[in-house]
Protein backbone atom coordinates (compact mmCIF):
# COMPACT_ATOMS: atom_id res chain seq x y z
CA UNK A 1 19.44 -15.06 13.32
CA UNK A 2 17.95 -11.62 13.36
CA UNK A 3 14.77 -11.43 11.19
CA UNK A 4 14.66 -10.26 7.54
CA UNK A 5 12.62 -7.00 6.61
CA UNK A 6 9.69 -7.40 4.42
CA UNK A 7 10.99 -7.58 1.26
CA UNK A 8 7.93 -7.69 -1.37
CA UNK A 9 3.94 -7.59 -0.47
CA UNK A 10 2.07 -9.53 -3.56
CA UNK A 11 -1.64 -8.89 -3.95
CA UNK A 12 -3.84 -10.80 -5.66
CA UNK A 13 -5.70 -8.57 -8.96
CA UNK A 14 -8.08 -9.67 -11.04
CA UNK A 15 -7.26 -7.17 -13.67
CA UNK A 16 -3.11 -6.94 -14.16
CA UNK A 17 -3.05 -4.05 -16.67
CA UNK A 18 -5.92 -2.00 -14.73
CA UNK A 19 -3.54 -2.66 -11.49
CA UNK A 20 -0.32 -1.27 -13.11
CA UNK A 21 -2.10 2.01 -14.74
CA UNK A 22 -3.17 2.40 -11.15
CA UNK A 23 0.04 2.22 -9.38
CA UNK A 24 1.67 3.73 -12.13
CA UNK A 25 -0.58 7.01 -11.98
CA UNK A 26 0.58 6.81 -8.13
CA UNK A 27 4.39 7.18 -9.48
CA UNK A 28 5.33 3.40 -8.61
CA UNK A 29 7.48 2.06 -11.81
CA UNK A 30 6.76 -1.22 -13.26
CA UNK A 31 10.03 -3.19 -13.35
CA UNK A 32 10.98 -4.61 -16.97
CA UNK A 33 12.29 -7.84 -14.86
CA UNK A 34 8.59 -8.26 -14.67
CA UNK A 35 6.72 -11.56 -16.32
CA UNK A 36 2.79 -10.60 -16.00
CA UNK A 37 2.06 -14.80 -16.18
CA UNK A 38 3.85 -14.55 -12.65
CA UNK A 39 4.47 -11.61 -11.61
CA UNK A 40 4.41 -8.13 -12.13
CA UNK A 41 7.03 -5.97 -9.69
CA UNK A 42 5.59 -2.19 -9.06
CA UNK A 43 8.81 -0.17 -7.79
CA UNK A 44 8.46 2.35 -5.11
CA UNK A 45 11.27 4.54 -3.00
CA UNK A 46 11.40 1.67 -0.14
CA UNK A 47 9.14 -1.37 -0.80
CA UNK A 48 8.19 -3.79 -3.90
CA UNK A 49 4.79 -4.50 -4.48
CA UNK A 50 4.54 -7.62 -6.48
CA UNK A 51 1.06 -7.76 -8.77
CA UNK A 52 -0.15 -11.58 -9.61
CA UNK A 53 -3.21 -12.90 -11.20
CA UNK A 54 -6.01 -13.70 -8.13
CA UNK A 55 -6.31 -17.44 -8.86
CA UNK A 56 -2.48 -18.09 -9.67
CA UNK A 57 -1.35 -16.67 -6.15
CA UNK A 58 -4.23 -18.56 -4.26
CA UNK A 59 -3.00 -21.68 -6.06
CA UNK A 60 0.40 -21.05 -5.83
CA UNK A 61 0.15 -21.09 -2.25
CA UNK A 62 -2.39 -23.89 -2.24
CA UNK A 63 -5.16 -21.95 -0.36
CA UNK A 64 -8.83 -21.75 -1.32
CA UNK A 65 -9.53 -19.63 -3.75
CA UNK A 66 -12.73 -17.71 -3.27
CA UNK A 67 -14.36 -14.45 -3.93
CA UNK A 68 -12.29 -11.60 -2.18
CA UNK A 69 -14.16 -10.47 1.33
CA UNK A 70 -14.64 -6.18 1.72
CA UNK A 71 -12.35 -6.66 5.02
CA UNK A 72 -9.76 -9.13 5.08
CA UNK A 73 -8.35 -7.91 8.26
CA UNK A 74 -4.86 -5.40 7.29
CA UNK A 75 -4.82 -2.46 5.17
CA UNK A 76 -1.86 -1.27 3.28
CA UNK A 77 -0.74 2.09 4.28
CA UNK A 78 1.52 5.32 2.43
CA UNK A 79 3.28 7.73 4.58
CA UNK A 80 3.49 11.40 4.35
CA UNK A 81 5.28 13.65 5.50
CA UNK A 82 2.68 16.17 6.17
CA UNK A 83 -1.24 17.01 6.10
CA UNK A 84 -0.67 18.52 2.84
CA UNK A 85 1.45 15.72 0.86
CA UNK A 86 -1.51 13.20 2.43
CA UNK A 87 -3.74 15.58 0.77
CA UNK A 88 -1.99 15.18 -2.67
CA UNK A 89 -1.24 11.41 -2.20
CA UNK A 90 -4.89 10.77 -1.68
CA UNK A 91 -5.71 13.02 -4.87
CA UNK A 92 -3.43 10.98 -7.06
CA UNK A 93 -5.56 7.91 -5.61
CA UNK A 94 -8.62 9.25 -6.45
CA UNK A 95 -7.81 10.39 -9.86
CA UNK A 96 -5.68 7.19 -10.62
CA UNK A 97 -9.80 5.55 -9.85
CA UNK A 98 -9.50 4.58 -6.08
CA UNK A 99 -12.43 4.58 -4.91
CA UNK A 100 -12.68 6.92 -1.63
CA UNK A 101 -13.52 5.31 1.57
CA UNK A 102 -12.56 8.16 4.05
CA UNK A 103 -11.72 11.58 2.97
CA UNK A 104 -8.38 12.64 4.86
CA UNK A 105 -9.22 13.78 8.54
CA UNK A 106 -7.46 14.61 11.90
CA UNK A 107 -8.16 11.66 14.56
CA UNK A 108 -7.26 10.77 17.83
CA UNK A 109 -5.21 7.23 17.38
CA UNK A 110 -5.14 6.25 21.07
CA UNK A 111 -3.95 9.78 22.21
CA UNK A 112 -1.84 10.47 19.15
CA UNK A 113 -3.08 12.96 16.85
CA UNK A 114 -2.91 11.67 13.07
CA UNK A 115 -3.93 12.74 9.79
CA UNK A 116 -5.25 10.09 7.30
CA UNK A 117 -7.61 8.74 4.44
CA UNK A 118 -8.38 5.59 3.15
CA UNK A 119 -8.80 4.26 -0.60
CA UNK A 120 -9.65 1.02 -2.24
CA UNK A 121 -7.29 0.03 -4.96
CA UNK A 122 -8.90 -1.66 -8.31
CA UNK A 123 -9.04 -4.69 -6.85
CA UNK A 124 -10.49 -3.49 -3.52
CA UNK A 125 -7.27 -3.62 -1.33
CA UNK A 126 -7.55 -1.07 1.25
CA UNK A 127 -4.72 1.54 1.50
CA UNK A 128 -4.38 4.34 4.08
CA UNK A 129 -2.45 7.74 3.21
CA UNK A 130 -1.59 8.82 6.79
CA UNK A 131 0.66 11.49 8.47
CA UNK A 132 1.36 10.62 12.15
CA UNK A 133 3.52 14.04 13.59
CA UNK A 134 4.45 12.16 16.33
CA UNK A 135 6.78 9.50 14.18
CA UNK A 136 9.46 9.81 12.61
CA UNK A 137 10.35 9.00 8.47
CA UNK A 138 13.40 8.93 6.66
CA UNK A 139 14.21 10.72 3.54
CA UNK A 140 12.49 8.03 1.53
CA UNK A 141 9.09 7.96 3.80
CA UNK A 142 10.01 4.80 5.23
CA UNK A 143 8.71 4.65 8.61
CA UNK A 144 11.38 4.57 11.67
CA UNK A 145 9.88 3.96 14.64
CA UNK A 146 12.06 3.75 18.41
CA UNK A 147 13.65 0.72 18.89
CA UNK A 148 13.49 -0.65 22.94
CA UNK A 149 16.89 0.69 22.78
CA UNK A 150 15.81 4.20 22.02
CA UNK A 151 13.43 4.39 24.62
């Protein structure tokens, strides 16, 4: 069986209504299928982001609930398709109240040249607003890197 894409990510908030102004001042939709005691769905062009209360998801999937760490090891990451539309992605952040970790800058990735920022959500999820030339993106900004094939 060939494996499924990732259909839905689901973070954990603490504050549902603070998350959704959030992603909605980013220009994610909230879906009206949505039931905020289990979960709220934030729409985007190519991915679901599902919002649930902090202790119900940590329950849900019988783990320990504790207090959130800074670094949990991943970050969350939005596409552009150029220095400039990182530049406005990570504005939107900022004025929709992510807090700024890293202004957008050109870096060296291993030998690749890339353009990116990083933001924490309300909830202190990090997200990166990149724009990596060397890839490629699809109308929608989904990512479409070379298969083996392709090589």
């Amino acid at each position: 069986m060939k494996a499924r894409s990732i259909s839905i990510i689901t973070l954990g908030v603490d504050d549902l209504e603070a998350s959704i102004k959030f992603y909605e001042a980013l220009g994610w939709e909230c879906s009206p299928e949505s039931d905020p005691k289990v979960c709220t769905y934030m729409l985007a062009d190519n991915i679901v982001l599902g919002l649930v209360p902090y202790e119900f998801l940590g329950n849900d999937a019988q783990l320990k609930v504790e207090k959130r760490q800074s670094y949990c090891g991943f970050t969350l990451a939005i596409n552009g398709k150029s220095e400039q539309e990182v530049n406005e992605l990570f504005e939107m952040a900022q004025n929709a109240g992510g807090q700024v970790l890293q202004f957008p800058q050109w870096k060296d990735w291993g030998g690749f040249d890339g353009y990116s920022g990083y933001f924490l959500d309300p909830n202190g999820y990090p997200w990166e607003v990149a724009f990596a030339p060397f890839l490629r993106l699809s109308e929608d900004c989904r990512l479409l890197p070379k298969t083996k094939l392709e090589m």
